[in-house]
N, C-alpha and C. Protein backbone atom coordinates (compact mmCIF):
# COMPACT_ATOMS: atom_id res chain seq x y z
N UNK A 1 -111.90 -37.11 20.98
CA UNK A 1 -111.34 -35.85 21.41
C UNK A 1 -111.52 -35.65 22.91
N UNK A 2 -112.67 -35.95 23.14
CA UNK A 2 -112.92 -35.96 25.13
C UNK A 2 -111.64 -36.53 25.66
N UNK A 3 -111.32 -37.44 25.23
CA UNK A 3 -110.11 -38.43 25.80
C UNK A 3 -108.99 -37.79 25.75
N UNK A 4 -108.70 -37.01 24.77
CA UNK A 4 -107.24 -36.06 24.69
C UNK A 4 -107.23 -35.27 25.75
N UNK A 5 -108.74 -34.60 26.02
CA UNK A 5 -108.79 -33.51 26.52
C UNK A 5 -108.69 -34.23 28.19
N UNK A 6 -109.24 -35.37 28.58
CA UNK A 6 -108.93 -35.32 29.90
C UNK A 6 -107.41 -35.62 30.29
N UNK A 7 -106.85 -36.56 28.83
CA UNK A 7 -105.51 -36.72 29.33
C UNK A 7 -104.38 -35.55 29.20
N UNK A 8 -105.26 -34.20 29.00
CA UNK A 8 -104.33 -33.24 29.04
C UNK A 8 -104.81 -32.26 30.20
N UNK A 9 -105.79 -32.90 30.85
CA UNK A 9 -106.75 -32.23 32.29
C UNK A 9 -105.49 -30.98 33.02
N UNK A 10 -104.57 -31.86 33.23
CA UNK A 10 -103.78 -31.21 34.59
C UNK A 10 -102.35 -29.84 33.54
N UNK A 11 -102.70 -30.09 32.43
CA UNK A 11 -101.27 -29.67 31.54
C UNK A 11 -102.18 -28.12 31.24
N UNK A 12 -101.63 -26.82 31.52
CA UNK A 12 -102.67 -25.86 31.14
C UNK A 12 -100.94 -24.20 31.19
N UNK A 13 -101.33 -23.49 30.65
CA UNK A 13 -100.20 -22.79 30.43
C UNK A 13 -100.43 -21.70 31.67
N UNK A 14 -101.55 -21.49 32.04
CA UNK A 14 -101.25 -20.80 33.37
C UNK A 14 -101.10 -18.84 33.04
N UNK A 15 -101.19 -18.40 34.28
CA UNK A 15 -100.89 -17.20 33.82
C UNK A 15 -99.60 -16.48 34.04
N UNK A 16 -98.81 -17.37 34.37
CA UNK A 16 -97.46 -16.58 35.04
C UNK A 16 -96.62 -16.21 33.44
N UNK A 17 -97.02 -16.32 32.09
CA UNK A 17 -96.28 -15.82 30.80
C UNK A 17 -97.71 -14.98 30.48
N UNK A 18 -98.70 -14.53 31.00
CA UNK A 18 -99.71 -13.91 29.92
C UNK A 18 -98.98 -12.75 29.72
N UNK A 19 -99.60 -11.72 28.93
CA UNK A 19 -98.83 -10.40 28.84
C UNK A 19 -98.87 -9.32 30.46
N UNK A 20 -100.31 -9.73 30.73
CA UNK A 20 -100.21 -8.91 31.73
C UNK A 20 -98.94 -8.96 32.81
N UNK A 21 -98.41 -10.10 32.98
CA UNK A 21 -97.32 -10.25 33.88
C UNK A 21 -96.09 -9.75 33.14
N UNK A 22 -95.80 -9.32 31.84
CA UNK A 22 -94.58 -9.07 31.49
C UNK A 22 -93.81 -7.61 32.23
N UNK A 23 -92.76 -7.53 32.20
CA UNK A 23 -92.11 -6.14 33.04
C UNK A 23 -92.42 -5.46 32.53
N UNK A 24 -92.76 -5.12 31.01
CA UNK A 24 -92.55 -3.77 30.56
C UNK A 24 -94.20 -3.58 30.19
N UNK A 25 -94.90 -4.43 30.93
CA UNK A 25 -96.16 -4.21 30.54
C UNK A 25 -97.02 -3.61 31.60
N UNK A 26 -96.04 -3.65 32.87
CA UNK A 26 -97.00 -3.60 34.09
C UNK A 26 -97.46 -1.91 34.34
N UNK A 27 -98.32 -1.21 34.68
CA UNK A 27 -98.72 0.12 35.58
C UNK A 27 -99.87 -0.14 36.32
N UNK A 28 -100.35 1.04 36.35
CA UNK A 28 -101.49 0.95 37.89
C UNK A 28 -102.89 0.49 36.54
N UNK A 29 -103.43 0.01 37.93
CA UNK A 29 -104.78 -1.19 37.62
C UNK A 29 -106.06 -0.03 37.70
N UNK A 30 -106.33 0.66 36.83
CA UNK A 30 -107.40 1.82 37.01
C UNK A 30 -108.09 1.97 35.97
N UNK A 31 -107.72 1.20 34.71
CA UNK A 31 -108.84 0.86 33.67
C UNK A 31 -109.94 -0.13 33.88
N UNK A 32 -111.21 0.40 33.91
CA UNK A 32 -112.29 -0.61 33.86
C UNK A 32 -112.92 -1.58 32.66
N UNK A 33 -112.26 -2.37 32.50
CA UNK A 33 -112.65 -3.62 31.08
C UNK A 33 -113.76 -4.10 31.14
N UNK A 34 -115.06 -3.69 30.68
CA UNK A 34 -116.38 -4.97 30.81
C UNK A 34 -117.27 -4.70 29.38
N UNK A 35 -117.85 -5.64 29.56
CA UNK A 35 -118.63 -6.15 28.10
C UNK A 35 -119.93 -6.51 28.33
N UNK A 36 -121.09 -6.12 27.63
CA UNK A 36 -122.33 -5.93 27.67
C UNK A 36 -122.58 -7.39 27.38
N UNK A 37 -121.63 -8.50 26.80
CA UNK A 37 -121.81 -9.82 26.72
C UNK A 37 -121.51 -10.48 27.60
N UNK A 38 -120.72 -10.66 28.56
CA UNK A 38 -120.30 -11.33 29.88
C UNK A 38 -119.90 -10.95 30.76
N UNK A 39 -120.25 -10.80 32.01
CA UNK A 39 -119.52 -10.26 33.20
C UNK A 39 -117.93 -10.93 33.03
N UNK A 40 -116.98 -10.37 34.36
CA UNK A 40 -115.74 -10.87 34.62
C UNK A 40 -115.89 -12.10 35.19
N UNK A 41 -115.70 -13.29 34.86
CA UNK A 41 -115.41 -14.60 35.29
C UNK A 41 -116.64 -15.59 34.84
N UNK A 42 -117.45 -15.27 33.91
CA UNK A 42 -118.76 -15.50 33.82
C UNK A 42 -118.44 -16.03 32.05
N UNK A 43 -119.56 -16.94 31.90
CA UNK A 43 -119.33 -17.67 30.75
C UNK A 43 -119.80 -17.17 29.44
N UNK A 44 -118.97 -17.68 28.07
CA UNK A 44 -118.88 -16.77 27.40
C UNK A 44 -119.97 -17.32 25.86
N UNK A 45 -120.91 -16.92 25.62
CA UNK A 45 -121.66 -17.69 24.39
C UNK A 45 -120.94 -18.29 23.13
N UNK A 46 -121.86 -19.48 22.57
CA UNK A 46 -121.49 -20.00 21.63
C UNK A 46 -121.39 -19.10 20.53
N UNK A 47 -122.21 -17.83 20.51
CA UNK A 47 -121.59 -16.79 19.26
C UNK A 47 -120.24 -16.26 18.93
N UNK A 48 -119.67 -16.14 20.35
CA UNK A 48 -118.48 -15.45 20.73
C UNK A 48 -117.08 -16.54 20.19
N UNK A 49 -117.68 -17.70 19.81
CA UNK A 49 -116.53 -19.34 19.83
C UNK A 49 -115.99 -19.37 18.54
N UNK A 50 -115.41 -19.87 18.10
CA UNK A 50 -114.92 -20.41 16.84
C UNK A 50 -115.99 -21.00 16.00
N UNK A 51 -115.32 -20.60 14.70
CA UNK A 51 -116.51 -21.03 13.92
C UNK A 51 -116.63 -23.08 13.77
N UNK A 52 -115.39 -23.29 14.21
CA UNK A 52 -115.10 -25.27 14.33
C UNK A 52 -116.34 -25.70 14.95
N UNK A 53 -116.19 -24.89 16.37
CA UNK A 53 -117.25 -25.52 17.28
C UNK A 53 -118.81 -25.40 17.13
N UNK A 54 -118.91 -24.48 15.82
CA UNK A 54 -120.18 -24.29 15.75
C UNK A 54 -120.58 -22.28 15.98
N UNK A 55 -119.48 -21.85 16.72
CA UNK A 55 -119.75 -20.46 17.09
C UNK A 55 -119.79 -19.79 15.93
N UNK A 56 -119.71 -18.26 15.87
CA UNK A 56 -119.62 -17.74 14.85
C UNK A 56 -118.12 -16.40 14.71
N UNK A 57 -117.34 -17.22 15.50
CA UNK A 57 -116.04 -16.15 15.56
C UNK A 57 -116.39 -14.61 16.09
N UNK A 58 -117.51 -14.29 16.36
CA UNK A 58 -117.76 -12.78 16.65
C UNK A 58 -117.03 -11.99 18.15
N UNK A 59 -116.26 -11.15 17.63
CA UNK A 59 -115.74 -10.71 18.80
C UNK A 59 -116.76 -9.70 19.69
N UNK A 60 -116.53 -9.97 20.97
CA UNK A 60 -117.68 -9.45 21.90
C UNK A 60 -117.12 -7.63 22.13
N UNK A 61 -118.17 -6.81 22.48
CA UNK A 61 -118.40 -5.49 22.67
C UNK A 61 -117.81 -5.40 23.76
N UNK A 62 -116.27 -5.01 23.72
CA UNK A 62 -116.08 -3.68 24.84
C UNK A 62 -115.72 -2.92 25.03
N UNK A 63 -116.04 -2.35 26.43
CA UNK A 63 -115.66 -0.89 26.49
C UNK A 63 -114.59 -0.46 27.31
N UNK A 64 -114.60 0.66 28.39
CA UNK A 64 -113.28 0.92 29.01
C UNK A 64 -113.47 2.41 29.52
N UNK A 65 -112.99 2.25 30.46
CA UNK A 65 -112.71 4.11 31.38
C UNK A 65 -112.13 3.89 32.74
N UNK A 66 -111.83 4.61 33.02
CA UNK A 66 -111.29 6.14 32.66
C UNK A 66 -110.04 5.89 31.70
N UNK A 67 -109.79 6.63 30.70
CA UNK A 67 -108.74 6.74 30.00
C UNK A 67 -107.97 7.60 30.10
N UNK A 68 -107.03 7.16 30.72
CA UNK A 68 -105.60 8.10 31.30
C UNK A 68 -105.31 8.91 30.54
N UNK A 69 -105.51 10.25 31.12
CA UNK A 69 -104.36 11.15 30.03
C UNK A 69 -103.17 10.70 29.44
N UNK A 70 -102.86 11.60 28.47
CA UNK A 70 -102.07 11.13 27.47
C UNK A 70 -101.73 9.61 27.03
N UNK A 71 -102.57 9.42 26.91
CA UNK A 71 -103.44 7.55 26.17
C UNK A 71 -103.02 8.16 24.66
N UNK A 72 -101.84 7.15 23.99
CA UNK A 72 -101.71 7.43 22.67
C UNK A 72 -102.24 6.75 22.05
N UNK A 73 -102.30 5.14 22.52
CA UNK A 73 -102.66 4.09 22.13
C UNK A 73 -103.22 3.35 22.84
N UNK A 74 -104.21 2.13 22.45
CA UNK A 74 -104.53 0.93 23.58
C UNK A 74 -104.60 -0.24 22.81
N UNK A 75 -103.27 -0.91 23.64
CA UNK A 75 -102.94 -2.33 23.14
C UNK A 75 -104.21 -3.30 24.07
N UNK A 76 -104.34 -4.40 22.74
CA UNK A 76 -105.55 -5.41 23.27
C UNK A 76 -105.15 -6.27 23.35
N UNK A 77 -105.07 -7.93 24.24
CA UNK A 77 -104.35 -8.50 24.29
C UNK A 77 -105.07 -9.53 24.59
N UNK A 78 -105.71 -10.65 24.18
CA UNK A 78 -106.53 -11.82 24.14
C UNK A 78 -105.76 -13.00 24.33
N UNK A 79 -106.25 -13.62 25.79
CA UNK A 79 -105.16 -14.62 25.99
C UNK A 79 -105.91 -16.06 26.47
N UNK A 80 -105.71 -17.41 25.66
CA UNK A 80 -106.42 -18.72 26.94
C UNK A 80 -105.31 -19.04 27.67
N UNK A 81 -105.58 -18.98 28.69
CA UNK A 81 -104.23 -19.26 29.36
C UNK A 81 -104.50 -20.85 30.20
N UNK A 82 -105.62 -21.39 29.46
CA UNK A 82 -105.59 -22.47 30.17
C UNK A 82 -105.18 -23.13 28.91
N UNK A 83 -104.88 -22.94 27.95
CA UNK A 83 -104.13 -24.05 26.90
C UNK A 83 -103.03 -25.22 27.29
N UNK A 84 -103.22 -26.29 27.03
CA UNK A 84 -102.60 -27.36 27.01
C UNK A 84 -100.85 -26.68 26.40
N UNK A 85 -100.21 -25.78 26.50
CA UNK A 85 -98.96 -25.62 26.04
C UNK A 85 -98.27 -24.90 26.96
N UNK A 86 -97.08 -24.83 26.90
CA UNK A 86 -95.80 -24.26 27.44
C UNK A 86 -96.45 -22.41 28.00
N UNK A 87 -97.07 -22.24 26.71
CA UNK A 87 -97.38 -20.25 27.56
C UNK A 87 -98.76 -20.02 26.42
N UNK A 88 -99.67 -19.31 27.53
CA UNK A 88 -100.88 -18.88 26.88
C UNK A 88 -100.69 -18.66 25.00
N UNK A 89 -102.22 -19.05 24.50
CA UNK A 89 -102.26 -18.74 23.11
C UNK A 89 -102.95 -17.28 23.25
N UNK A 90 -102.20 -16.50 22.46
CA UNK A 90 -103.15 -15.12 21.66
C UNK A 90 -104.17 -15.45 20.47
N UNK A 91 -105.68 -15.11 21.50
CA UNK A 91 -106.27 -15.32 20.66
C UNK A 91 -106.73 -14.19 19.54
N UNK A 92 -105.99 -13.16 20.01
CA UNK A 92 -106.32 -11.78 19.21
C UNK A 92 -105.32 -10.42 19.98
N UNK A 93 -105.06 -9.97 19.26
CA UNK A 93 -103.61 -8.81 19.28
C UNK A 93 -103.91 -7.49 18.10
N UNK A 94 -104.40 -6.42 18.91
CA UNK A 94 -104.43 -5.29 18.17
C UNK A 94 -104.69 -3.79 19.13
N UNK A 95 -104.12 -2.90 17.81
CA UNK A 95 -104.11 -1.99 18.47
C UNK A 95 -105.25 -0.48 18.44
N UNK A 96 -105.35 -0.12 19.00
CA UNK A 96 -106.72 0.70 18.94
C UNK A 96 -106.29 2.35 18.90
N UNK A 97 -106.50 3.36 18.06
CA UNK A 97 -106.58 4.62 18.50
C UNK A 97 -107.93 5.19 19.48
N UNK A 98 -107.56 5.58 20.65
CA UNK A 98 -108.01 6.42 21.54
C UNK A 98 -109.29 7.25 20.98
N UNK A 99 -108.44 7.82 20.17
CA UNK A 99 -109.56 9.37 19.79
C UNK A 99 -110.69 8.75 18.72
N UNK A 100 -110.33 7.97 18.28
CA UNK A 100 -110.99 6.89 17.06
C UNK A 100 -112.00 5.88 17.82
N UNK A 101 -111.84 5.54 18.74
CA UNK A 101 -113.03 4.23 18.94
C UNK A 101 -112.90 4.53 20.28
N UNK A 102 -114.00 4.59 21.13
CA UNK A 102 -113.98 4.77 22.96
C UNK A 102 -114.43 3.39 23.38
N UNK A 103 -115.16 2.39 22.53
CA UNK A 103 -115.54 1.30 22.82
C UNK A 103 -115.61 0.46 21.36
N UNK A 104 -115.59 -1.41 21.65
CA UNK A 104 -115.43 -1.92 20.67
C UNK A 104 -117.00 -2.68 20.25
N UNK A 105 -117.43 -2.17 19.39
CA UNK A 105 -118.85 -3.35 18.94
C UNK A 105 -118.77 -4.76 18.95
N UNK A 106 -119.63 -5.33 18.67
CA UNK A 106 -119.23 -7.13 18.48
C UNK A 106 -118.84 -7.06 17.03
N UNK A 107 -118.10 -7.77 16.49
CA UNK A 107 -117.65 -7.73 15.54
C UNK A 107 -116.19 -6.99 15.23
N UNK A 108 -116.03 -6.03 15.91
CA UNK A 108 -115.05 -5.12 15.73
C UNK A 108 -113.68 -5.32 15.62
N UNK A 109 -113.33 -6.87 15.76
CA UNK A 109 -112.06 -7.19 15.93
C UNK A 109 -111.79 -8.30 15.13
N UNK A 110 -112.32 -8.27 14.19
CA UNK A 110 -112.42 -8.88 12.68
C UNK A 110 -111.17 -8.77 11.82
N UNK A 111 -111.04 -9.71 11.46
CA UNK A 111 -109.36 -9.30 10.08
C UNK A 111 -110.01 -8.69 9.03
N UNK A 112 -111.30 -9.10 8.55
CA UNK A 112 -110.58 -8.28 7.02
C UNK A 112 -111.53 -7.39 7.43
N UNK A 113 -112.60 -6.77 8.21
CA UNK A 113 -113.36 -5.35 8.42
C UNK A 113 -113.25 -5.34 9.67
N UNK A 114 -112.03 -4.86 10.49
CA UNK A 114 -112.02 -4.64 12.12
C UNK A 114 -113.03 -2.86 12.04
N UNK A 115 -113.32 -2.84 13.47
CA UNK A 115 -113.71 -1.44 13.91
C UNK A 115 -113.27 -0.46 13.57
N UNK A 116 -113.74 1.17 13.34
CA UNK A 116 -112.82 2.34 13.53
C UNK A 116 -112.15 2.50 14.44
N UNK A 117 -110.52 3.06 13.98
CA UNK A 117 -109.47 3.13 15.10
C UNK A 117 -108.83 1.47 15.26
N UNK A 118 -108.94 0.66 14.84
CA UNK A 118 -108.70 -0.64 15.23
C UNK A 118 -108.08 -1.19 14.07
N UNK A 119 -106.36 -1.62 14.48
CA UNK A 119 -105.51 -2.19 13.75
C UNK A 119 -105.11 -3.42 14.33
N UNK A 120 -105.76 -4.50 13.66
CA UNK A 120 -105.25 -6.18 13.84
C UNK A 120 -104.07 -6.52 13.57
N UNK A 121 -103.36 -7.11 14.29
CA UNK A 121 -102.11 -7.58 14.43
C UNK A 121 -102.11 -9.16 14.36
N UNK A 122 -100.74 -9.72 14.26
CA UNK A 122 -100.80 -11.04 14.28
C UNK A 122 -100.76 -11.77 15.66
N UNK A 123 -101.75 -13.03 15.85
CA UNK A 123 -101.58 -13.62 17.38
C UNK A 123 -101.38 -14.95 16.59
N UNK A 124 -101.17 -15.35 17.92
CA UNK A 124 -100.62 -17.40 18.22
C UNK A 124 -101.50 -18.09 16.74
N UNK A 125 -103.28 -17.84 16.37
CA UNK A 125 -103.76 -18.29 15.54
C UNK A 125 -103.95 -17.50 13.93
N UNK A 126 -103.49 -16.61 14.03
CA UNK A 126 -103.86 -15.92 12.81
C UNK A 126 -103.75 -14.11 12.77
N UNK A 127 -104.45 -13.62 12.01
CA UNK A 127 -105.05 -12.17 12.35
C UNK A 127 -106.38 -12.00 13.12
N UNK A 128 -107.13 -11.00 13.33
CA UNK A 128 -108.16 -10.88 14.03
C UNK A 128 -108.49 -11.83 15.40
N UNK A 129 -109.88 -11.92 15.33
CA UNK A 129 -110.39 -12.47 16.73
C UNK A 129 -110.47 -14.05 16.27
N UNK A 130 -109.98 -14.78 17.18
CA UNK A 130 -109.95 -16.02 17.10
C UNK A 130 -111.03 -16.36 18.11
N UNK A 131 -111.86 -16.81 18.33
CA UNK A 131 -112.92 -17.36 19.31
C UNK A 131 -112.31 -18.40 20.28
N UNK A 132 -113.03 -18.99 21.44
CA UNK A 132 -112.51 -20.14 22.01
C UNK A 132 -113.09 -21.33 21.05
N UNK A 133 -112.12 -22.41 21.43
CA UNK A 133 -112.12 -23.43 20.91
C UNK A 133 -111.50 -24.79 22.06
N UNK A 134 -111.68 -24.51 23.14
CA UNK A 134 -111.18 -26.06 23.44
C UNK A 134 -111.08 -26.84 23.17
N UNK A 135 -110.23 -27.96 24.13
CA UNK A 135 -110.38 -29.46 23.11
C UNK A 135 -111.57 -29.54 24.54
N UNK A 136 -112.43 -30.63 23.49
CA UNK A 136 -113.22 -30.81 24.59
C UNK A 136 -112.83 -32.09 25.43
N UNK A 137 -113.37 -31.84 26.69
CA UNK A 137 -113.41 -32.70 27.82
C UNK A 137 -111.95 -32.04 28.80
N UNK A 138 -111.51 -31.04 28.06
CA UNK A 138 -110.17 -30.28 29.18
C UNK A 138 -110.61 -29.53 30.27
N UNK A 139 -111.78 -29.12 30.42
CA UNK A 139 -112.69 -28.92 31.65
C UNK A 139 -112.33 -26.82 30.97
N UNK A 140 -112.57 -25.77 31.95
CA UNK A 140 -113.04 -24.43 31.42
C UNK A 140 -111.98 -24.29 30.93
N UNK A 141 -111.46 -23.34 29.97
CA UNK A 141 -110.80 -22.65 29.74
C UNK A 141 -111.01 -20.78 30.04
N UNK A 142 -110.07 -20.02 30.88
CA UNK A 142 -110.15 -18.70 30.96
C UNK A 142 -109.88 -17.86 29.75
N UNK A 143 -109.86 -17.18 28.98
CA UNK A 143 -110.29 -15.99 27.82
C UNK A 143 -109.95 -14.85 28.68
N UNK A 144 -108.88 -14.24 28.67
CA UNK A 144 -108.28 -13.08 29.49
C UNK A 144 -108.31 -11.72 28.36
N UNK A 145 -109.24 -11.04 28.68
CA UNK A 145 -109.28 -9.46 27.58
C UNK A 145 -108.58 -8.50 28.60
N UNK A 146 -107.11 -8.15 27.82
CA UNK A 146 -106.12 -7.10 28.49
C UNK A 146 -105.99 -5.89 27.57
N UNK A 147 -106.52 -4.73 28.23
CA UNK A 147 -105.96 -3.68 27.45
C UNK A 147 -104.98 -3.02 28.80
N UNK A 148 -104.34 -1.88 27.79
CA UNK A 148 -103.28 -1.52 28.00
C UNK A 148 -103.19 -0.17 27.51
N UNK A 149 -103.47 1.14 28.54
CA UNK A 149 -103.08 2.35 27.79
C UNK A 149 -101.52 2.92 27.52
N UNK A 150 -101.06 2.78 26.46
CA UNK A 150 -99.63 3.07 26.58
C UNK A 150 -99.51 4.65 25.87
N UNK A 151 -98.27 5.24 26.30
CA UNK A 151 -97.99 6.95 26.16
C UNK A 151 -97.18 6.88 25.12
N UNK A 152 -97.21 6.05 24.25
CA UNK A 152 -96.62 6.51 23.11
C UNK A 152 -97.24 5.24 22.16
N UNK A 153 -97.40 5.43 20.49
CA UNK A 153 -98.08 4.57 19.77
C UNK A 153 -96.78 2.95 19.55
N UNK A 154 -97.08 2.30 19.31
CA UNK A 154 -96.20 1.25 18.78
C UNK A 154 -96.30 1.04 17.58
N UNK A 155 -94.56 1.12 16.83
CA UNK A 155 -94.41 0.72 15.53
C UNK A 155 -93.74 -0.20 14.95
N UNK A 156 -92.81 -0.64 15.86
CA UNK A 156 -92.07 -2.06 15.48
C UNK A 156 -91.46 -2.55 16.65
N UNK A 157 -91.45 -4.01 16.29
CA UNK A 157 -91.45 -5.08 17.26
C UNK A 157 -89.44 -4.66 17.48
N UNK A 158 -88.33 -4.71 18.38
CA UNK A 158 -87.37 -5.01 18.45
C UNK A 158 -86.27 -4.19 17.23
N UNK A 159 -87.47 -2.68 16.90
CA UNK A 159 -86.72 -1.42 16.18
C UNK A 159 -86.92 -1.85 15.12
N UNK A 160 -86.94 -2.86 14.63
CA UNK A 160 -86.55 -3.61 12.98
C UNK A 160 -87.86 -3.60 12.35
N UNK A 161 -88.33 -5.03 13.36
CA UNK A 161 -89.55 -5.70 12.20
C UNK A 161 -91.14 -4.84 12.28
N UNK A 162 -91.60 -4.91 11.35
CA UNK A 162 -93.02 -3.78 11.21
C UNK A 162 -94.21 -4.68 12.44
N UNK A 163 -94.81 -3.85 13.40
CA UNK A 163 -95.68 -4.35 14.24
C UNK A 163 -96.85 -4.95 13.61
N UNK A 164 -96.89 -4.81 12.09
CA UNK A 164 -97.75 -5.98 11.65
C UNK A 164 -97.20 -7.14 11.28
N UNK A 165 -96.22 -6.97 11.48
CA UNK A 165 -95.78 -8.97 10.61
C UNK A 165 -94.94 -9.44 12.08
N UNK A 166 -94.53 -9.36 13.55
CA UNK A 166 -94.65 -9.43 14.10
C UNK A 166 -94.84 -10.47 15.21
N UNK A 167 -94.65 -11.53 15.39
CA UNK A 167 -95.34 -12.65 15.90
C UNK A 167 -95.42 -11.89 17.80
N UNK A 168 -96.20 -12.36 18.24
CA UNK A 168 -97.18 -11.41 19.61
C UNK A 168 -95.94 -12.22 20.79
N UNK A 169 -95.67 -12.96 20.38
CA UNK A 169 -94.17 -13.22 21.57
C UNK A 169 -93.28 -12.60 21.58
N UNK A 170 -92.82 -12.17 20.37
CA UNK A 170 -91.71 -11.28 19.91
C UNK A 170 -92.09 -9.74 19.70
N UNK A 171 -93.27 -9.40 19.71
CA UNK A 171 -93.81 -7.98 20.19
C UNK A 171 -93.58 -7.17 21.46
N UNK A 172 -94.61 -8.46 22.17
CA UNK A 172 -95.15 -8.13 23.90
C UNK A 172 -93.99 -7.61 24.58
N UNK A 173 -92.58 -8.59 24.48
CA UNK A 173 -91.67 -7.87 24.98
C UNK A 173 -90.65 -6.78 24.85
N UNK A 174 -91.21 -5.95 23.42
CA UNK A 174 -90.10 -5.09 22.96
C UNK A 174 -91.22 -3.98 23.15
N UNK A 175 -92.31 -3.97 23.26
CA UNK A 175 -93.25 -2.88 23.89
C UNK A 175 -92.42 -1.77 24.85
N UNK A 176 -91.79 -0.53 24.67
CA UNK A 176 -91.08 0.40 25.72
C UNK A 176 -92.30 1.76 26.00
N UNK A 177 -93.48 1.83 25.47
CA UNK A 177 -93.90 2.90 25.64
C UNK A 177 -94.62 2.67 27.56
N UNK A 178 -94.61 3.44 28.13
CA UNK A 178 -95.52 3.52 29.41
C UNK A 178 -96.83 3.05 29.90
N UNK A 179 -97.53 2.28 30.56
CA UNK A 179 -98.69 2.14 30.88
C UNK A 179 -99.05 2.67 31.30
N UNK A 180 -99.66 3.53 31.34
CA UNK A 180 -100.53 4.60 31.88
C UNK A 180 -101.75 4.38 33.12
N UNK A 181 -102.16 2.83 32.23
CA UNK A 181 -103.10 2.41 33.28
C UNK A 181 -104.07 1.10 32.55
N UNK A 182 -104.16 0.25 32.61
CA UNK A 182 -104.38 -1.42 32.38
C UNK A 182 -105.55 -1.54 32.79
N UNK A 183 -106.03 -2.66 32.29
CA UNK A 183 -107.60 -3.39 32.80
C UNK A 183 -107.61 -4.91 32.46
N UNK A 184 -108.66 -5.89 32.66
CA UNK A 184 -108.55 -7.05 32.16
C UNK A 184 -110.24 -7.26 32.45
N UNK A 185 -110.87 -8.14 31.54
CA UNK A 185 -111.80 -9.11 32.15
C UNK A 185 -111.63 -10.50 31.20
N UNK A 186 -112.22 -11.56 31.92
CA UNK A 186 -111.94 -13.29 31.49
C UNK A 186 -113.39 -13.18 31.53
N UNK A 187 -113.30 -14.07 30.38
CA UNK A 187 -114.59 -14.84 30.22
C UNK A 187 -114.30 -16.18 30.04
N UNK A 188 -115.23 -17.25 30.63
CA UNK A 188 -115.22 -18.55 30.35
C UNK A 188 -115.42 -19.34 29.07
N UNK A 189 -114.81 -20.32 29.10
CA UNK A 189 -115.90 -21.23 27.86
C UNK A 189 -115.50 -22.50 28.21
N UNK A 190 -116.25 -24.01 28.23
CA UNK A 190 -116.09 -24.95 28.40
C UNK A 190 -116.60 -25.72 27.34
N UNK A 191 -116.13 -27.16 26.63
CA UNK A 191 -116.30 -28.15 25.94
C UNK A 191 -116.85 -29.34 26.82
């Protein structure tokens, strides 16, 4: 597996498709994203990883402020954007009520018992929090945590399909409610 991973060294999806760059995703940068488990750019524990590698899938604690008035909702948006493919994997996609949860515990972003206020959606691997998993020997991978206060709740992807069945490519861009005001922090992980 080292060997895959160096011969895929230079191949990485980059951030120019994460969500944060999409048009209808963009507003002002005035949400503060951080986690009592890792600073911003700082590496992320083997608890926090996939259960493959040995981790224990646990999604890490965070929090967030100031929360813009009229915050209906806050979309979460978990991205590696150093994946070996064409556009970042979602490693986790859900949506949070405001008045319901002000911050997320570890654990909280679980499929079958997520947090109060916290509705799991489908990403690139599944439901809930997917942990990192590199291939190893691809050198770090970035873990991008994006929320998103939007002014109105989201209920379906493109008018039709229900925002739970959904695939997070075909979501991200039919999103029309307002950003109010965004945040991000990355955490590392390396193989």
């Amino acid at each position: 597996m080292t060997l895959l991973g160096r011969l895929l060294k230079n191949r990485r999806a980059g951030d120019a498709h994460m969500a944060w760059n999409l048009p209808n995703l963009q507003g002002p940068e005035q949400l503060t994203l951080t986690s009592q488990d890792f600073g911003d750019g700082d590496g992320m524990s083997l608890k926090h990883c996939a259960k493959q590698i040995g981790g224990d899938d646990l999604s890490p604690h965070l929090t967030w402020a100031p929360l813009p008035p009229g915050t209906a909702q806050l979309l979460l948006v978990v991205e590696d954007i150093d994946v070996p493919m064409a556009k970042p994997a979602v490693h986790c996609l859900a949506l949070i009520n405001p008045s319901a949860a002000e911050h997320l515990e570890p654990g909280a972003l679980a499929a079958q018992h997520p947090g109060p206020g916290v509705r799991i959606l489908r990403s690139t691997i599944g439901r809930g929090y997917h942990g990192p998993a590199p291939i190893k020997g691809h050198g770090p991978h970035r873990y991008v945590f994006q929320l998103f206060a939007l002014s109105v709740a989201v209920d379906s992807a493109s008018g039709t399909t229900p925002v739970d069945r959904a695939r997070p490519r075909a979501l991200l861009p039919t999103i029309t409610a307002s950003v109010l005001g965004r945040g991000r922090l990355t955490g590392v992980y390396e193989r």
